[in-house]
Structures are given as structure tokens and as C-alpha cells.
PDB file of N, CA and C in Angstrom:
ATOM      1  N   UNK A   1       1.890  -3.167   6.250  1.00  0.00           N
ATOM      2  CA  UNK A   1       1.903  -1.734   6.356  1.00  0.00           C
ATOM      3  C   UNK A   1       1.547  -1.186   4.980  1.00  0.00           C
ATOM      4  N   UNK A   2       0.757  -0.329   5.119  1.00  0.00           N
ATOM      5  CA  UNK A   2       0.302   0.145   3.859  1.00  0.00           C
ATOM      6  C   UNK A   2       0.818   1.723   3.765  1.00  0.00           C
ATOM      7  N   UNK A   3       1.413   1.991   3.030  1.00  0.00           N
ATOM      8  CA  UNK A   3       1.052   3.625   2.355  1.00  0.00           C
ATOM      9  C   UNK A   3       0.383   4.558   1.260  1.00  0.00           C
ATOM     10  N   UNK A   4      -0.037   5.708   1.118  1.00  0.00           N
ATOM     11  CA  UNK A   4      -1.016   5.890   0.362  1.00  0.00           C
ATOM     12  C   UNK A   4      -0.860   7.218   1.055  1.00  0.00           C
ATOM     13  N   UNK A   5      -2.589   7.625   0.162  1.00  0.00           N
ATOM     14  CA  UNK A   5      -3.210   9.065   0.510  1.00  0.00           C
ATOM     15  C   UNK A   5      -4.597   8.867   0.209  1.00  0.00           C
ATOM     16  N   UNK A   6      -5.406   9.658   1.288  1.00  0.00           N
ATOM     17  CA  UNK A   6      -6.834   9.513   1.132  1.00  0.00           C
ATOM     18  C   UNK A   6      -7.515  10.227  -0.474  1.00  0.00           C
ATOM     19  N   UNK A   7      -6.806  10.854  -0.990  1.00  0.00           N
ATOM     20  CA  UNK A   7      -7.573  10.882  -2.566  1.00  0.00           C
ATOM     21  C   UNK A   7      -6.919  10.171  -3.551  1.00  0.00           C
ATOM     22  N   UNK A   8      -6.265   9.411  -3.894  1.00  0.00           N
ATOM     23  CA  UNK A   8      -5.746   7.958  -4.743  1.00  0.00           C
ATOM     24  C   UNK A   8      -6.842   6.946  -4.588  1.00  0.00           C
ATOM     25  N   UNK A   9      -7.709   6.860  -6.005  1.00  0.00           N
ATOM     26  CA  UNK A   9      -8.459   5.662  -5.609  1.00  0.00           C
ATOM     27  C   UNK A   9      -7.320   4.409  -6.153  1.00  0.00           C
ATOM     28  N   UNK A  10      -6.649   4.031  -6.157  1.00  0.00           N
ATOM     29  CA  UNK A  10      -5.882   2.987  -6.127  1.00  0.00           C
ATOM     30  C   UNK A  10      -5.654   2.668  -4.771  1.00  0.00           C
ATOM     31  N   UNK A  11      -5.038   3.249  -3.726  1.00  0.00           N
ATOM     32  CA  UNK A  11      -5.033   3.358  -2.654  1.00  0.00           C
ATOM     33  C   UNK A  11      -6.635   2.557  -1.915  1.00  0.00           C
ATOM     34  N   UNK A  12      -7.645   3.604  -2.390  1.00  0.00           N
ATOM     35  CA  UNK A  12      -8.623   3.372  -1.617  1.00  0.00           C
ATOM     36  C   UNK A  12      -9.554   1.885  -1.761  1.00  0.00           C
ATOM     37  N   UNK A  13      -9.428   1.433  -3.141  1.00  0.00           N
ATOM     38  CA  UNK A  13      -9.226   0.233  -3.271  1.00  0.00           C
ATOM     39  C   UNK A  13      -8.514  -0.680  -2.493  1.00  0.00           C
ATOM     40  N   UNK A  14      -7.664  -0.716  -2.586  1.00  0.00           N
ATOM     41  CA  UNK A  14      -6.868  -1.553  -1.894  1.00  0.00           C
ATOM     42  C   UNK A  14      -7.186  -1.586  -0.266  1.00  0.00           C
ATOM     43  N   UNK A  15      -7.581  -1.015   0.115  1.00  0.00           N
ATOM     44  CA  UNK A  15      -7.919  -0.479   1.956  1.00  0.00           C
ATOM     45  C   UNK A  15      -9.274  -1.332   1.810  1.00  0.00           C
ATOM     46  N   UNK A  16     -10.135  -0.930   0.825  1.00  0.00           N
ATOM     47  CA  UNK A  16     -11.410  -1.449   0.944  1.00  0.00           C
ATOM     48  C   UNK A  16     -11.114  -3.154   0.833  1.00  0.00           C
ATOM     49  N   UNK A  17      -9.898  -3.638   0.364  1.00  0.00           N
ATOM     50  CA  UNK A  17      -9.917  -4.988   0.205  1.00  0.00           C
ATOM     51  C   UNK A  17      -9.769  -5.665   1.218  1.00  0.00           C
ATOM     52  N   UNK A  18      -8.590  -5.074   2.049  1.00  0.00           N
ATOM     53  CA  UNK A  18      -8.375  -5.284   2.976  1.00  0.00           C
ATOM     54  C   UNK A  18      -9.611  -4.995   4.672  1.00  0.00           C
ATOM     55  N   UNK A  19     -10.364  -4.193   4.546  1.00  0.00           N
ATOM     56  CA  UNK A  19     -11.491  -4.014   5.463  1.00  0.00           C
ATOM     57  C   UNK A  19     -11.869  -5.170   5.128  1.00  0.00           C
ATOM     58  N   UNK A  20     -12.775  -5.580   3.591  1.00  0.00           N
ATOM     59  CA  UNK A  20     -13.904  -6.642   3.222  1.00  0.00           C
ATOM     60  C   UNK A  20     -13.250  -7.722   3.706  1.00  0.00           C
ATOM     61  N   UNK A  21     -11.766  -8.367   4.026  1.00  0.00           N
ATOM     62  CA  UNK A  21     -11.291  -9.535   4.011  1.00  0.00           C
ATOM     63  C   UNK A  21     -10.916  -9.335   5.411  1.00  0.00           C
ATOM     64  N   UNK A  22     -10.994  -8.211   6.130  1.00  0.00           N
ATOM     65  CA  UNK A  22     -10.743  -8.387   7.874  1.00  0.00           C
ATOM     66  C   UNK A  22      -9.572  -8.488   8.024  1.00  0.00           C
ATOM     67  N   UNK A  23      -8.532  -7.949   6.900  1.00  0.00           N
ATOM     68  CA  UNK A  23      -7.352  -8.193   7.397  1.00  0.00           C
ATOM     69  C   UNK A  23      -6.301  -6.723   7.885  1.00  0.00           C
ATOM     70  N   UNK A  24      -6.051  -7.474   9.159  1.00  0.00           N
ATOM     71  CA  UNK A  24      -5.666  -6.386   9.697  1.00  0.00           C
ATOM     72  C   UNK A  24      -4.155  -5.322   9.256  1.00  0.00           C
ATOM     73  N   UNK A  25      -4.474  -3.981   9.117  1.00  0.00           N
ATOM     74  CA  UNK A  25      -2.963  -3.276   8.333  1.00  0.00           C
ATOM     75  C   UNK A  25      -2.685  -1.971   9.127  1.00  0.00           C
ATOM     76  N   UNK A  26      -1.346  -1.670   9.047  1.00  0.00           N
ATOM     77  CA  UNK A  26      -1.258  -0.189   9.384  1.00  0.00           C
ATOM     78  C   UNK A  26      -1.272   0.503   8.379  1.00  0.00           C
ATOM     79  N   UNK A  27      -1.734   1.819   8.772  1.00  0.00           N
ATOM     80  CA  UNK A  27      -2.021   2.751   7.653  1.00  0.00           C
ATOM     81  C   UNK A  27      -1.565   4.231   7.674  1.00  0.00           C
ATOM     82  N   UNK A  28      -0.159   4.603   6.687  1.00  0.00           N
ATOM     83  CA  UNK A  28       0.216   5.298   6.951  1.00  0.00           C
ATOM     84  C   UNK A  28       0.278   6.485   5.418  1.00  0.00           C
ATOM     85  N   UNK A  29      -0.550   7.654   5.719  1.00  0.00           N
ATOM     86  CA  UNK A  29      -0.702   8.840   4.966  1.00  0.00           C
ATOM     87  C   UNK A  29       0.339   9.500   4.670  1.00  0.00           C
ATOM     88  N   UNK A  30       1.126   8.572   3.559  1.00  0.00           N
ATOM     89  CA  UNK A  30       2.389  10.105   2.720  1.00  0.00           C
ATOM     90  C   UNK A  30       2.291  11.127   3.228  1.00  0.00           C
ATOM     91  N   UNK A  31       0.918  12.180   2.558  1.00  0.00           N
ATOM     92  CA  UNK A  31       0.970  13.280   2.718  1.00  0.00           C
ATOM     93  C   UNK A  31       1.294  13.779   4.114  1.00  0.00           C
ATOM     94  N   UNK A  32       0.865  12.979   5.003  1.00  0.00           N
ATOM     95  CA  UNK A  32       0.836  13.534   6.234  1.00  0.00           C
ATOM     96  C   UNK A  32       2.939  12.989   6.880  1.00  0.00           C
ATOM     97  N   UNK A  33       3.553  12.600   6.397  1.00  0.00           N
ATOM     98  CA  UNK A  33       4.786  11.845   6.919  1.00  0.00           C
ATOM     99  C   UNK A  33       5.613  11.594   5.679  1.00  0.00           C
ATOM    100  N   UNK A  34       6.331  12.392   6.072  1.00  0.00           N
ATOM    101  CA  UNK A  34       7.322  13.216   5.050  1.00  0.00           C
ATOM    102  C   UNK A  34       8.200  11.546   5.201  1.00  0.00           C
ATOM    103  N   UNK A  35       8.797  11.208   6.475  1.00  0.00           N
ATOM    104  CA  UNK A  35       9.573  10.014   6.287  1.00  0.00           C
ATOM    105  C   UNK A  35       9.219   8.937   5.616  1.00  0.00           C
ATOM    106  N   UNK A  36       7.632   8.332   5.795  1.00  0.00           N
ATOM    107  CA  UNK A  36       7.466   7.932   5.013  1.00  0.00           C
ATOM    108  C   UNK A  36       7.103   7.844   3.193  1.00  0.00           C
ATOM    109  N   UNK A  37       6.793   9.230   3.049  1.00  0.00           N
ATOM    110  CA  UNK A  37       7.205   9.556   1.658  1.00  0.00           C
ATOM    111  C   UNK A  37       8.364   9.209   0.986  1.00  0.00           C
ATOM    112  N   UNK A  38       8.946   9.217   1.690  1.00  0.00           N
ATOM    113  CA  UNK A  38      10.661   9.072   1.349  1.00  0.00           C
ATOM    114  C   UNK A  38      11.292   7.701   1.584  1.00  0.00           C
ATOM    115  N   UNK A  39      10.308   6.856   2.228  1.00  0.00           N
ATOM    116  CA  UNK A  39      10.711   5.430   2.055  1.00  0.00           C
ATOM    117  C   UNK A  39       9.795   4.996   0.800  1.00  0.00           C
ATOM    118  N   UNK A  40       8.832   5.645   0.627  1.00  0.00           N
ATOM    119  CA  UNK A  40       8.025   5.341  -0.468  1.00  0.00           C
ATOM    120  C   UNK A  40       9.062   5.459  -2.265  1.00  0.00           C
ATOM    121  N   UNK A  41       9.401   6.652  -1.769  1.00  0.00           N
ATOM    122  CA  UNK A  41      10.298   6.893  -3.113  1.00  0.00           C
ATOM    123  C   UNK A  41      11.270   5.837  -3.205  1.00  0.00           C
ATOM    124  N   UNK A  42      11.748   5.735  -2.499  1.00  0.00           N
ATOM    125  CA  UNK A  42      13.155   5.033  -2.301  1.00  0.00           C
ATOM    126  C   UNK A  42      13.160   3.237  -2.660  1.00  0.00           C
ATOM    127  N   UNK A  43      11.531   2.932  -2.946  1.00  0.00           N
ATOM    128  CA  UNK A  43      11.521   1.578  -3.454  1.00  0.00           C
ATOM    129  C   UNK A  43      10.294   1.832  -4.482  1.00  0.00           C
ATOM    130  N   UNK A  44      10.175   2.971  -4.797  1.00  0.00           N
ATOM    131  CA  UNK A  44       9.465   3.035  -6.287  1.00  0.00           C
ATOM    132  C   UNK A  44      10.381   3.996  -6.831  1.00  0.00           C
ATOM    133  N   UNK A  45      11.398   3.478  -7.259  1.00  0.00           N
ATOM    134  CA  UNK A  45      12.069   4.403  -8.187  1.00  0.00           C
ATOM    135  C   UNK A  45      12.300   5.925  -8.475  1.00  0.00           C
ATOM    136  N   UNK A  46      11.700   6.430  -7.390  1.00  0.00           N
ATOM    137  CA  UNK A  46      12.066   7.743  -6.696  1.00  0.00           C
ATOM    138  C   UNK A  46      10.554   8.445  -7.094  1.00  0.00           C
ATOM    139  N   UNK A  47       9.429   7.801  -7.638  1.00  0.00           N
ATOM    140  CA  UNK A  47       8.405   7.957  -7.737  1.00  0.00           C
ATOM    141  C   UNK A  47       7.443   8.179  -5.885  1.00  0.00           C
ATOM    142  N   UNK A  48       6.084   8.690  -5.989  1.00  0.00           N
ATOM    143  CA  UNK A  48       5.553   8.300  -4.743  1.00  0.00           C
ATOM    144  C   UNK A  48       4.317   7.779  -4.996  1.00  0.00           C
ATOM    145  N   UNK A  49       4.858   6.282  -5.734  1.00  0.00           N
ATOM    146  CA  UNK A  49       3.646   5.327  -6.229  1.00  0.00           C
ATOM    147  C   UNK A  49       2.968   4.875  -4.942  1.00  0.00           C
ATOM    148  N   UNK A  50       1.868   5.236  -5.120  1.00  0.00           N
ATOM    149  CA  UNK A  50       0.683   4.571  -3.753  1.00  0.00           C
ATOM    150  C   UNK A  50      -0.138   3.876  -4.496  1.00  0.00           C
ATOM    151  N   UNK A  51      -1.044   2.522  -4.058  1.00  0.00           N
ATOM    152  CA  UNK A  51      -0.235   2.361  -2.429  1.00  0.00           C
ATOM    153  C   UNK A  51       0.913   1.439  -2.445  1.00  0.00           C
ATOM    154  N   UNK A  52       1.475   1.703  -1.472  1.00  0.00           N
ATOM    155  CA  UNK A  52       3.106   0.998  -1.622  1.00  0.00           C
ATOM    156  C   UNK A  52       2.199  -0.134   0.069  1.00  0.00           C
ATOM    157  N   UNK A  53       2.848  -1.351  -0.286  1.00  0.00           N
ATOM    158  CA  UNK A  53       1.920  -2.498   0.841  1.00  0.00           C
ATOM    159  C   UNK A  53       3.203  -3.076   0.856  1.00  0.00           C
ATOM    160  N   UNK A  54       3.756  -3.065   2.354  1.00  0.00           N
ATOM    161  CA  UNK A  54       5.017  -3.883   3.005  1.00  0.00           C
ATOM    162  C   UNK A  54       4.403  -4.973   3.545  1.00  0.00           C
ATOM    163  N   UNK A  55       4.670  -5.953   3.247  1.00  0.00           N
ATOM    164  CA  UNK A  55       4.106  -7.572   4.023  1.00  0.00           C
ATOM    165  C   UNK A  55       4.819  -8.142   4.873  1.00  0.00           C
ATOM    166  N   UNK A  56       4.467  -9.116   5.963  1.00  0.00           N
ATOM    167  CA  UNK A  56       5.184  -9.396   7.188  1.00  0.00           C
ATOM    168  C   UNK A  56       6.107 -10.237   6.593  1.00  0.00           C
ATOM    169  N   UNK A  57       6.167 -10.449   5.557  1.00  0.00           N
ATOM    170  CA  UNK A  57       7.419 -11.317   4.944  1.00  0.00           C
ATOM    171  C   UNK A  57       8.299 -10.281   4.228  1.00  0.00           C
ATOM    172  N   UNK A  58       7.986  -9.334   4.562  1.00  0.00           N
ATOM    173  CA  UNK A  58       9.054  -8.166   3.698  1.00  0.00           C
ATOM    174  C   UNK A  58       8.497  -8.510   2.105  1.00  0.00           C
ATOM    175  N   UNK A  59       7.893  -8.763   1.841  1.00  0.00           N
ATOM    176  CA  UNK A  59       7.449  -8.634   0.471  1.00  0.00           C
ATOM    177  C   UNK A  59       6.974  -6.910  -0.015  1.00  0.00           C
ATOM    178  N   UNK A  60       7.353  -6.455  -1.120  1.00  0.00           N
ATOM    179  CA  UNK A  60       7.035  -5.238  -1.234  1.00  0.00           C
ATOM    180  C   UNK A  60       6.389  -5.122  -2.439  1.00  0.00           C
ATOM    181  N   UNK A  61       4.962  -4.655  -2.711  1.00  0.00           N
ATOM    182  CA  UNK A  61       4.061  -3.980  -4.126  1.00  0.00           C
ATOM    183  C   UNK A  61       3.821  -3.122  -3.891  1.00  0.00           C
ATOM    184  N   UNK A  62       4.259  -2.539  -5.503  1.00  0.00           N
ATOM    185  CA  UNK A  62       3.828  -1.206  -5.297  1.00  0.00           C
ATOM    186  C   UNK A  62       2.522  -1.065  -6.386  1.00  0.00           C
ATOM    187  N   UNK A  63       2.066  -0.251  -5.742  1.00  0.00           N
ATOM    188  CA  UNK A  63       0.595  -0.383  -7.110  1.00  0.00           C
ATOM    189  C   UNK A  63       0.377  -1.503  -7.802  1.00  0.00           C
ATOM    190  N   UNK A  64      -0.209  -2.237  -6.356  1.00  0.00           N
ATOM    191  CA  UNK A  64      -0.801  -3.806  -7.103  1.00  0.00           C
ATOM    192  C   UNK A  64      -2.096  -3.642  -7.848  1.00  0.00           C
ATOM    193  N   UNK A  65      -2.197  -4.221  -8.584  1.00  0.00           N
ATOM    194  CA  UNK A  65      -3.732  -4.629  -9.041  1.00  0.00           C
ATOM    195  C   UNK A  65      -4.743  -5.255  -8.056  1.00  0.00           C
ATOM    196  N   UNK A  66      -5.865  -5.765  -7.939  1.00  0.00           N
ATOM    197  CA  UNK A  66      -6.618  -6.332  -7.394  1.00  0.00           C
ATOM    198  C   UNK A  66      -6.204  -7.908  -7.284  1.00  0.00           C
ATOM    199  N   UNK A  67      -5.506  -8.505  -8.313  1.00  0.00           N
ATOM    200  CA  UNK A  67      -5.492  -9.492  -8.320  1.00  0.00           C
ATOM    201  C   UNK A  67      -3.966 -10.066  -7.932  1.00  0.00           C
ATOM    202  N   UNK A  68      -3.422  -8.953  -8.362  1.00  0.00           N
ATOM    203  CA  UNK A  68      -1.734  -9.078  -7.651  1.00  0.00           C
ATOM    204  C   UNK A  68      -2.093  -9.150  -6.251  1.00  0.00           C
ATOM    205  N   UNK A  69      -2.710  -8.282  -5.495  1.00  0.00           N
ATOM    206  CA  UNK A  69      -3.200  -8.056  -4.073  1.00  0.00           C
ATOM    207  C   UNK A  69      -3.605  -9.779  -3.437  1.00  0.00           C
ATOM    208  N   UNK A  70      -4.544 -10.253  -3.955  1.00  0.00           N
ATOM    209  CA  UNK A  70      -5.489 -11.430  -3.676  1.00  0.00           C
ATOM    210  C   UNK A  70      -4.315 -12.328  -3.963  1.00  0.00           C
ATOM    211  N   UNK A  71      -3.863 -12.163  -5.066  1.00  0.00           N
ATOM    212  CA  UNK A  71      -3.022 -13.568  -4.860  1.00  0.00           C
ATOM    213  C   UNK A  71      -1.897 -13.667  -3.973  1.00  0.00           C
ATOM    214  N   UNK A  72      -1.286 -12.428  -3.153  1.00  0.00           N
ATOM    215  CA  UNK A  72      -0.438 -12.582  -2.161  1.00  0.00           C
ATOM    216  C   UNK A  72      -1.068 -12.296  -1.187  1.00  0.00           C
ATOM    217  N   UNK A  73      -2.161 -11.917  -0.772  1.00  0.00           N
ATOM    218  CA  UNK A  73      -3.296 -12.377   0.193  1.00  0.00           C
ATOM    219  C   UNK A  73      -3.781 -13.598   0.323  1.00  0.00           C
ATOM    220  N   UNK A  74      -3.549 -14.521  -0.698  1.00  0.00           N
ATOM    221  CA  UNK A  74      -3.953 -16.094  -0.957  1.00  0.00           C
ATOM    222  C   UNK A  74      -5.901 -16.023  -0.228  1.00  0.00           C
ATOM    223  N   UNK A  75      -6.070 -15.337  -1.601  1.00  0.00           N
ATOM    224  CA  UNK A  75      -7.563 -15.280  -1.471  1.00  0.00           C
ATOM    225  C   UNK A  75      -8.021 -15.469  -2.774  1.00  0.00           C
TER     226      UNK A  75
END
């Protein structure tokens, strides 16, 4: 599960990585979902660091790098 906002290119990065590698995510717009804003804060330090990427292992990054991304993508 991913969160974000369509003008964060950090965000939009990260989406594009995930398209190029076919891997499939949900995608859910802060701006638009106040609840999830607020789960966003609530594991970035009350910040609304995007993109915040929940993994099926419960693994949680927040504003990965490209390479933080890939290497828990094991790509």
C-alpha cells in the first residue's frame, strides 16, 4: 500500500518504480483521505512524509530512496 500525493515527485518516483517492475500496489492520495493522512502522521513522526509504502510483511518506509525501495523489492 502506498501513500502519497500526485504533486510529490518523491512519491511519483516511487509509483513509476513500481509500474516499470509490474508490481502490483494500492494507491492511496493523502490529500484526498483525511484517515489516511493520519495514519501517515502517526508513523512518520507526526510529519505527512510521502510516500509512506506498507509491505505485505508489515514492513514500513517512509521516504525511501530508490535504492532503499529496490533492495526491499529484491531487485
Amino acid at each position: 500500500m502506498m501513500y502519497g500525493t500526485t504533486w510529490c515527485g518523491s512519491t511519483k518516483r516511487a509509483r513509476r518504480l513500481f509500474e516499470d517492475e509490474k508490481i502490483d500496489y494500492e494507491w492511496i492520495d493523502i490529500d484526498q483521505d483525511e484517515t489516511a493522512a493520519k495514519f501517515v502522521e502517526s508513523v512518520a513522526n507526526g510529519f505527512r512524509s510521502v510516500p509512506t509504502i506498507v509491505f505485505p510483511d508489515g514492513a514500513i518506509l517512509v521516504e525511501p530512496s530508490t535504492y532503499q525501495l529496490k533492495e526491499k523489492l529484491g531487485l
